[in-house]
Protein backbone atom coordinates (compact mmCIF):
# COMPACT_ATOMS: atom_id res chain seq x y z
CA UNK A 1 0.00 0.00 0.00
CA UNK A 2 3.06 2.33 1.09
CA UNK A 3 5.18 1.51 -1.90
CA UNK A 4 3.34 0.20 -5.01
CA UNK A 5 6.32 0.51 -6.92
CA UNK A 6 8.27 -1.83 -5.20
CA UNK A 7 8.42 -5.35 -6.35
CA UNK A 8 9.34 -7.23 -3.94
CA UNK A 9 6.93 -6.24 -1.85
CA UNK A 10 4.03 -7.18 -4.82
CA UNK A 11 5.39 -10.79 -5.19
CA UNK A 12 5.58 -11.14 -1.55
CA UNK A 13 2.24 -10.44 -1.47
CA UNK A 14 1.12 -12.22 -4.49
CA UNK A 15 3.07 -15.80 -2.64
CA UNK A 16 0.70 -15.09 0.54
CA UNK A 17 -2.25 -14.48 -1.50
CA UNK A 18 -1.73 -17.61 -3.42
CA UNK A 19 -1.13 -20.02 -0.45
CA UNK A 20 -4.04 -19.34 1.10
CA UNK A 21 -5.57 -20.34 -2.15
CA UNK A 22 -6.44 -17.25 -4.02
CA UNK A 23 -4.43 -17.43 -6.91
CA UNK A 24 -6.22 -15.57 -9.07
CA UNK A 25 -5.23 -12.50 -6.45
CA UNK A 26 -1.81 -13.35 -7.11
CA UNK A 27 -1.85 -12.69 -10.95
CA UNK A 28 -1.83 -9.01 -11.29
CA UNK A 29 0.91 -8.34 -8.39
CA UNK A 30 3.17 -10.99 -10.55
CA UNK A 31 2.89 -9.04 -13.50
CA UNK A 32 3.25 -5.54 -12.18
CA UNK A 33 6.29 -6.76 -10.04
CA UNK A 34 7.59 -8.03 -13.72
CA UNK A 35 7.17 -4.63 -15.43
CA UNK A 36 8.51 -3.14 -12.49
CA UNK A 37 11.96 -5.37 -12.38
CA UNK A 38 12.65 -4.44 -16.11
CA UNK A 39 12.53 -0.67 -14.86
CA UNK A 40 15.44 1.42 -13.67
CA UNK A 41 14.27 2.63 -10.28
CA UNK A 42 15.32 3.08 -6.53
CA UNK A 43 12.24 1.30 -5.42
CA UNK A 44 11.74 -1.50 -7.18
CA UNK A 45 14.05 -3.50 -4.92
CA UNK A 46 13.68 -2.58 -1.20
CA UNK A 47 17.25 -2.96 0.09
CA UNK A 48 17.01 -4.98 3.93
CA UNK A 49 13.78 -6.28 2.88
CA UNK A 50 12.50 -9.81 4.01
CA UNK A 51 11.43 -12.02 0.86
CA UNK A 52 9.38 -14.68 0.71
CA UNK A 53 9.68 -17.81 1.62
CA UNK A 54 12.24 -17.48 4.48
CA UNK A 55 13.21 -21.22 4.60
CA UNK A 56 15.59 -23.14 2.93
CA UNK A 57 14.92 -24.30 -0.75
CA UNK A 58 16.34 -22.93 -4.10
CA UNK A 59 15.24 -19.41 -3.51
CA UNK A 60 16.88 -18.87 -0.23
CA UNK A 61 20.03 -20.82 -1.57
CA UNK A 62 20.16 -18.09 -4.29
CA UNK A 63 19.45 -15.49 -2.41
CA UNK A 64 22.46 -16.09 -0.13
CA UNK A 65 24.49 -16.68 -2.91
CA UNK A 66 24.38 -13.00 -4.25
CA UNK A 67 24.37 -11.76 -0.47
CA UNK A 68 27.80 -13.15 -0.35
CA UNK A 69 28.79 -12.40 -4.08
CA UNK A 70 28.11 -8.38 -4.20
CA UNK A 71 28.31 -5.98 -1.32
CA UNK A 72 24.55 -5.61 0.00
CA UNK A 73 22.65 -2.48 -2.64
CA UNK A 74 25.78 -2.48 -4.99
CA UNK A 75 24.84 -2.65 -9.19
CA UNK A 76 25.39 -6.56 -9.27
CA UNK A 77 23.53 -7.19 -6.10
CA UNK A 78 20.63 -5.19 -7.60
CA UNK A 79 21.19 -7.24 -10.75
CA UNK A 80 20.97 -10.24 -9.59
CA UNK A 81 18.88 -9.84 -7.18
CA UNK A 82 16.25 -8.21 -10.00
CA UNK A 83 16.64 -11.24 -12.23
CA UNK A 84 15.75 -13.88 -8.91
CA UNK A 85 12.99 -11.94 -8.38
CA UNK A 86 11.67 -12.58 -11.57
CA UNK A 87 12.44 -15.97 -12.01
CA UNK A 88 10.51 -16.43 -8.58
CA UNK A 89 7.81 -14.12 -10.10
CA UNK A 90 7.71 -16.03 -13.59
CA UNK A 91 7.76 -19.96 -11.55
CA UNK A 92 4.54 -18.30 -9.36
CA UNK A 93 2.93 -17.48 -12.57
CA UNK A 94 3.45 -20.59 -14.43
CA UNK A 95 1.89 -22.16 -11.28
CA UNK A 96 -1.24 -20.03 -11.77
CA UNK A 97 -1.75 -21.08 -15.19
CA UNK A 98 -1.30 -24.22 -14.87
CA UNK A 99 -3.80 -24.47 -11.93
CA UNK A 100 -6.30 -22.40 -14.33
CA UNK A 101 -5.36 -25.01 -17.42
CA UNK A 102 -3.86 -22.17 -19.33
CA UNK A 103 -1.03 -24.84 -20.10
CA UNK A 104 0.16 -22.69 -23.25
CA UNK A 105 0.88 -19.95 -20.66
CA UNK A 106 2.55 -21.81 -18.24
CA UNK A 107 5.00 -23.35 -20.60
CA UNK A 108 5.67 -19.56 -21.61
CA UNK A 109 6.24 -18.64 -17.99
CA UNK A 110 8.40 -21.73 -17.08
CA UNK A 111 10.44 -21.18 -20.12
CA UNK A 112 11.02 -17.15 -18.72
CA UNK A 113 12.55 -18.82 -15.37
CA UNK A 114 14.44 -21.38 -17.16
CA UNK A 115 16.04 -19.04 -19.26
CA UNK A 116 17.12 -17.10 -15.91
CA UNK A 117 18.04 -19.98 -13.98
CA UNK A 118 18.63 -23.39 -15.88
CA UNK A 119 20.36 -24.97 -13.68
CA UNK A 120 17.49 -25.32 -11.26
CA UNK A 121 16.18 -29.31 -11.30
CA UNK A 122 12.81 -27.90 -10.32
CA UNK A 123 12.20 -24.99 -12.72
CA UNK A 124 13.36 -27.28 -15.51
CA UNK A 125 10.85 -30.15 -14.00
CA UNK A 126 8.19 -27.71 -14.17
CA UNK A 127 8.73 -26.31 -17.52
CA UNK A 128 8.47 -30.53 -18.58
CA UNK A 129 5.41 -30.64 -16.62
CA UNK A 130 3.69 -27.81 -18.87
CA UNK A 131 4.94 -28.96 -22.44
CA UNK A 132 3.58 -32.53 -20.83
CA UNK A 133 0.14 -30.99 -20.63
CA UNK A 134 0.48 -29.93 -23.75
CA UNK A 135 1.25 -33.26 -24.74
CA UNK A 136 4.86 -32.01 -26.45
CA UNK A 137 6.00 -35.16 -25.20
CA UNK A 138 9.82 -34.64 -27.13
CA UNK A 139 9.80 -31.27 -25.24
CA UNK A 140 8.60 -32.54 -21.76
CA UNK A 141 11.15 -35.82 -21.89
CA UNK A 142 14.15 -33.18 -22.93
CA UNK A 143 13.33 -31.12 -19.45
CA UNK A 144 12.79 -33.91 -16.82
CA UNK A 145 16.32 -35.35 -18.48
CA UNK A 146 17.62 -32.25 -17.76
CA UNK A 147 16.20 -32.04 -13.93
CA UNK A 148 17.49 -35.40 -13.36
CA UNK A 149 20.93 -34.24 -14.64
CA UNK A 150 20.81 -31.80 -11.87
CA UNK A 151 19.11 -33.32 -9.33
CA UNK A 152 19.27 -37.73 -9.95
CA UNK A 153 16.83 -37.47 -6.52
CA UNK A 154 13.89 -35.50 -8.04
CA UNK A 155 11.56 -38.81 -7.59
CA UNK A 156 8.82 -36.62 -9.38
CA UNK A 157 11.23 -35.84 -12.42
CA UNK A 158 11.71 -39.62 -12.52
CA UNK A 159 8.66 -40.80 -12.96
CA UNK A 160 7.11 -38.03 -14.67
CA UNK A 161 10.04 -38.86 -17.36
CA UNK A 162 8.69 -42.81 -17.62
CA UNK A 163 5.32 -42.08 -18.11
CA UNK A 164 6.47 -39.48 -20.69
CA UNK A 165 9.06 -42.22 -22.34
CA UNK A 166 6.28 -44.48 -22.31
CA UNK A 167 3.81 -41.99 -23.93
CA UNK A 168 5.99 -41.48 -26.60
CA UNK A 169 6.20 -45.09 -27.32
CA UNK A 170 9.69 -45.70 -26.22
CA UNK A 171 9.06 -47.98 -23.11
CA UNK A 172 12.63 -49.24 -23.41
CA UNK A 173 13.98 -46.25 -22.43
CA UNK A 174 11.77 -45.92 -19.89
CA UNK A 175 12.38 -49.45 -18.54
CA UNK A 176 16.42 -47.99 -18.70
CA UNK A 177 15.22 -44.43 -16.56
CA UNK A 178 13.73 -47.11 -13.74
CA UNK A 179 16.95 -49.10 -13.77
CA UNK A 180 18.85 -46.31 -13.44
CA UNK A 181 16.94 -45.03 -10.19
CA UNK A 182 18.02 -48.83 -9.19
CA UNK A 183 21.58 -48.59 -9.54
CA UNK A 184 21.70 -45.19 -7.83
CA UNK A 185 19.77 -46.85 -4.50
CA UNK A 186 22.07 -49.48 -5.02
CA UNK A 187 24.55 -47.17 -4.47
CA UNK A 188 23.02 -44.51 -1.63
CA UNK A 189 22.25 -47.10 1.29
CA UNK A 190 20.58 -44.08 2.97
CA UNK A 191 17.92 -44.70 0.25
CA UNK A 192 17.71 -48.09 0.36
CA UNK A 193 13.91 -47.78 1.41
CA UNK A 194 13.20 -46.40 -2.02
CA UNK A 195 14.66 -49.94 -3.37
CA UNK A 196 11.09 -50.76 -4.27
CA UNK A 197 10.37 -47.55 -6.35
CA UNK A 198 12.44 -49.36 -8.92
CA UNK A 199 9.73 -51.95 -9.71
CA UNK A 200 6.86 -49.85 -9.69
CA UNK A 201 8.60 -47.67 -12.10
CA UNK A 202 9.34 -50.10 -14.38
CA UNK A 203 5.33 -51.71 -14.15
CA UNK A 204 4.07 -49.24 -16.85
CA UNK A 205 7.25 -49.87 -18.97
CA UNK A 206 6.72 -53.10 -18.93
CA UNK A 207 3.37 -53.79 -20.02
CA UNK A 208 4.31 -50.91 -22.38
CA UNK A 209 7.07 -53.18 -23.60
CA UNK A 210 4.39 -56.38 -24.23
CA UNK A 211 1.54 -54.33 -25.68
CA UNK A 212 4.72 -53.49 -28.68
CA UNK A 213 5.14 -56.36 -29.72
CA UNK A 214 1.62 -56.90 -30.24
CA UNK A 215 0.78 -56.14 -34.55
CA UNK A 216 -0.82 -53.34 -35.12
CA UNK A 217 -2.98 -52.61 -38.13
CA UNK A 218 -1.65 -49.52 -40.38
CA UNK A 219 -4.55 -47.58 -39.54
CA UNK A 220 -5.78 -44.20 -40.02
CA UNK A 221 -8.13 -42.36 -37.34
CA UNK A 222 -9.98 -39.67 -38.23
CA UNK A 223 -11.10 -37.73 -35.23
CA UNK A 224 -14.30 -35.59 -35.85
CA UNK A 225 -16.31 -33.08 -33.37
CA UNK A 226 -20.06 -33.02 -34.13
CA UNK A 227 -22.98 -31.72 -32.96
CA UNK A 228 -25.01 -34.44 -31.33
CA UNK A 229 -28.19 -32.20 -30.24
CA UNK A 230 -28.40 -31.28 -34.05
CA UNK A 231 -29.26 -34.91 -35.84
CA UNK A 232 -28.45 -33.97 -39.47
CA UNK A 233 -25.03 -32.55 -38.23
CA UNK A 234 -23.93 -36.17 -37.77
CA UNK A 235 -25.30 -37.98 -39.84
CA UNK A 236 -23.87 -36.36 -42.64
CA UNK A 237 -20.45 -36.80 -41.30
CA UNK A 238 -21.65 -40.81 -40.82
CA UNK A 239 -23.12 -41.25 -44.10
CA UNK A 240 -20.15 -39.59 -45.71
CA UNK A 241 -17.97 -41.39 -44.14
CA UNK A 242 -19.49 -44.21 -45.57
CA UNK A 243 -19.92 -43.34 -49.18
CA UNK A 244 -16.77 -42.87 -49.37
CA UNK A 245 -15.86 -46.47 -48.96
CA UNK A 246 -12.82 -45.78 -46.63
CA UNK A 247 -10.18 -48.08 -46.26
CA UNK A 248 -8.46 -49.00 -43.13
CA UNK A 249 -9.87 -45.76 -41.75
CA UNK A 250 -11.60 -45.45 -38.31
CA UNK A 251 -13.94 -42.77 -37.79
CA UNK A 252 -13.79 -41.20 -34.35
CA UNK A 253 -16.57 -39.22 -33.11
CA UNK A 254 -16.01 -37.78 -30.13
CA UNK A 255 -18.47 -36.62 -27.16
CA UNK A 256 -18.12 -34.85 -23.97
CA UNK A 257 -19.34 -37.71 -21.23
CA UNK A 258 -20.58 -34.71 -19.28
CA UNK A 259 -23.17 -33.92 -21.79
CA UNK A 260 -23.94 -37.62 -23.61
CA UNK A 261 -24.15 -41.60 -23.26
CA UNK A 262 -21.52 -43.01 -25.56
CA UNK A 263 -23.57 -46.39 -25.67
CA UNK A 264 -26.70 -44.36 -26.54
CA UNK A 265 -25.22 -42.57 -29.08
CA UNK A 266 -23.52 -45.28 -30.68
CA UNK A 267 -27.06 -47.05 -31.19
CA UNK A 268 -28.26 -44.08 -32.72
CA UNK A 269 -25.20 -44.16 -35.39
CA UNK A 270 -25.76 -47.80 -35.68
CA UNK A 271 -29.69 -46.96 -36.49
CA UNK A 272 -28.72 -44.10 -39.27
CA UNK A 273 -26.55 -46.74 -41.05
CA UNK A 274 -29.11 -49.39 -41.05
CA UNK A 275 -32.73 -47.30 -41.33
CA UNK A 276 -31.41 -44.29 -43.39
CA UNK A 277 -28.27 -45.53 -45.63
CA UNK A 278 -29.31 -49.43 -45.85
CA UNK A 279 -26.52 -51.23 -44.75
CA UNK A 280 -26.41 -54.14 -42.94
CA UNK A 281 -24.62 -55.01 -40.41
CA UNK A 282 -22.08 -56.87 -41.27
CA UNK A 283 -20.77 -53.92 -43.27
CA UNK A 284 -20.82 -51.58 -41.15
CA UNK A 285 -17.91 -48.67 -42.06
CA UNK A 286 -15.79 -48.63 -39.00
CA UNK A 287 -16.83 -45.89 -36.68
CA UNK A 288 -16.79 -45.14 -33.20
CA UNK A 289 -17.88 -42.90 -30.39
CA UNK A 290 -14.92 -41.46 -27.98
CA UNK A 291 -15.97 -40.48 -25.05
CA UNK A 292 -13.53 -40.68 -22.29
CA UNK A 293 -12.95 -38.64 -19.47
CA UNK A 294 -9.54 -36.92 -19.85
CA UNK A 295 -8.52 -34.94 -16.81
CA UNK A 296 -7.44 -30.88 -18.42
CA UNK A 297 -3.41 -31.96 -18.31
CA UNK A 298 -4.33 -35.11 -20.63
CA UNK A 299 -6.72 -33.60 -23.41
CA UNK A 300 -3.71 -34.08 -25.37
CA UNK A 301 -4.14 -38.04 -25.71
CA UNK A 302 -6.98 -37.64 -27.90
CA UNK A 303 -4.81 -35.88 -30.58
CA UNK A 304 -2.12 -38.39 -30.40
CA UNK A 305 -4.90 -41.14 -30.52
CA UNK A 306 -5.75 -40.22 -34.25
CA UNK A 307 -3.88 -39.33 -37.16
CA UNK A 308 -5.88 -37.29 -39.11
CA UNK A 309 -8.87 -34.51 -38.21
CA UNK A 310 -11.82 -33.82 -39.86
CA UNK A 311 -12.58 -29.42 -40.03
CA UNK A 312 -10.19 -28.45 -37.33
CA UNK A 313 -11.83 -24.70 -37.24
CA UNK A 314 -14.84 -27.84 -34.79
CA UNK A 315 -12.22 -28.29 -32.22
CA UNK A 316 -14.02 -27.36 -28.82
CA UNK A 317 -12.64 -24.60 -27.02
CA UNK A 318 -11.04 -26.48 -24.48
CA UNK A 319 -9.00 -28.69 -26.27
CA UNK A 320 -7.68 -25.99 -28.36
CA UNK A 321 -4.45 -25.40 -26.84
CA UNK A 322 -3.95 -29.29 -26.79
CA UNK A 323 -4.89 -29.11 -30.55
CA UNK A 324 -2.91 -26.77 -31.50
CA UNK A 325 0.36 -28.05 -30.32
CA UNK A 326 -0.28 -31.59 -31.78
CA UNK A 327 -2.32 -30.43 -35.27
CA UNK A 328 -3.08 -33.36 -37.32
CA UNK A 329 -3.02 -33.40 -41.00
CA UNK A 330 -6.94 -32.99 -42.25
CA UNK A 331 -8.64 -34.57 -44.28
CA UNK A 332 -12.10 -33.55 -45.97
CA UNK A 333 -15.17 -36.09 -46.89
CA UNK A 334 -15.86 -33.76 -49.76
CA UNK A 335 -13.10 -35.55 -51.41
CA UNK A 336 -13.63 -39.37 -50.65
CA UNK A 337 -11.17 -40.23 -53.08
CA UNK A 338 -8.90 -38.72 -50.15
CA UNK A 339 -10.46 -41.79 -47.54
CA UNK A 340 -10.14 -44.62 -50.37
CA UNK A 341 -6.58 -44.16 -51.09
């Protein structure tokens, strides 16, 4: 209230604000105290002051390091001091969007404190954690490697980087990450509690590993987003889809679970194709009703569960940013000869 200029007081307040679980309080003190740290100015550091948190951790590590590196209110300590206070500032704001499922921003923000500090095994954990919900999964691997690098202990890193390995469809190297963790217990008897993390890291790999060798038809998957309150909106799309004869291509149709009964709806395609196109049965086209529950950090899965999408400009709004960091090639059923090939 007394000094609105000063940053460190705004991203103090913006940490208290956001522990006691009213993040979206914190927001606009994170970005003023941003502007502010960019800005030549007396105030915008308040020399003596206490920051936020006072306990040990990377913050207070750093904070002591420039304490002993520059004489207290010289340039450099101002410097440095500036750019810890917004890499602090940016990893609080990353937090926020990600707890909003802004995931886009997040990664943004977490990318701003890695570039200040990337030697940090937990802003580089975080920054995977973002492109992860963004299902980037080359990106998210590439950061947790990077944390682990720093920190072999981060046991969230760890196994954040085998489900991601595994995700990718490289459960080899994820069935490597867990043996790793092994030989580094082996070698730590002060962890030798954590022995059994070993196994339950490699679980996932594992069945990964079996479901692999398993043949797997060369098959195209056309997601599509419909309309299922307006009849004629889907059933085009269906009997399309069918007249065009397609060829080793699945046709997804997906539906929020919130709104719809996949079963339900799936009779009612099955219905259109008998009553209003005529087919039987047994030659049914292959389509299918998605309708799983995907928790905001894994709307990505349904992207990397087809190959191709049918008018992207249908994509819901909340699966946009997911969308638009794993676009699919399209494909039109204007031009069947594009499904028969």
């Amino acid at each position: 209230k007394h000094r609105p200029e000063c940053a460190s007081s705004r991203i103090n307040l913006a940490m208290h604000v956001a522990q006691s679980g009213r993040p979206a309080e914190a927001e606009p003190h994170l970005r003023r105290a941003l502007d502010l740290l960019v800005q030549p100015g007396a105030d915008t550091l308040l020399r003596g002051a206490h920051y936020v948190p006072g306990r040990y951790g990377a913050f207070g590590v750093e904070y002591e390091r420039i304490e002993i590196a520059h004489v207290h209110g010289s340039e450099g300590w101002c410097r440095d001091m500036a750019a810890l206070l917004r890499w602090q500032a940016l990893e609080l704001l990353s937090d926020v969007a990600f707890a909003s499922e802004r995931f886009n921003e997040a990664a943004g923000h977490a990318s701003g404190a890695a570039a200040i500090m990337p030697y940090l095994a937990d802003t580089r954990y975080r920054l995977g954690m973002a492109h992860n919900a963004l299902g980037c999964l080359d990106r998210a691997i590439a950061e947790y490697r990077a944390a682990l690098e720093v920190n072999p202990f981060l046991a969230a890193a760890r196994e954040a980087l085998v489900c991601a390995l595994v995700d990718a469809g490289a459960p080899a190297d994820a069935l490597a990450v867990a043996d790793e963790w092994g030989d580094i217990v082996a070698g730590c008897p002060v962890y030798g509690d954590s022995r059994h993390e070993r196994q339950r890291l490699r679980a996932p790999a594992e069945r990964a590993l079996s479901d692999a060798t398993a043949v797997v038809p060369d098959q195209r998957r056309l997601l599509a987003f419909t309309n299922w309150d307006e009849v004629s909106d889907w059933t085009e799309i269906v009997a399309r889809f069918a007249g065009a004869e397609p060829r080793d291509t699945l046709l997804m149709l997906w539906a929020d679970p919130e709104r719809y009964d996949a079963v339900r709806l799936l009779r009612q395609v099955a219905d259109c194709l008998t009553t209003r196109l005529r087919i039987p049965p047994h030659s049914f086209p292959n389509v299918t009703v998605v309708s799983h529950r995907f928790a905001p950090h894994e709307r990505w899965r349904l992207f990397h569960a087809a190959t191709h999408i049918l008018d992207p400009a249908r994509v819901p709004e909340q699966f946009l940013a997911a969308f638009e960091a794993n676009r699919l090639p399209s494909i039109s059923l204007t031009e069947p000869e594009c499904l028969a090939a």
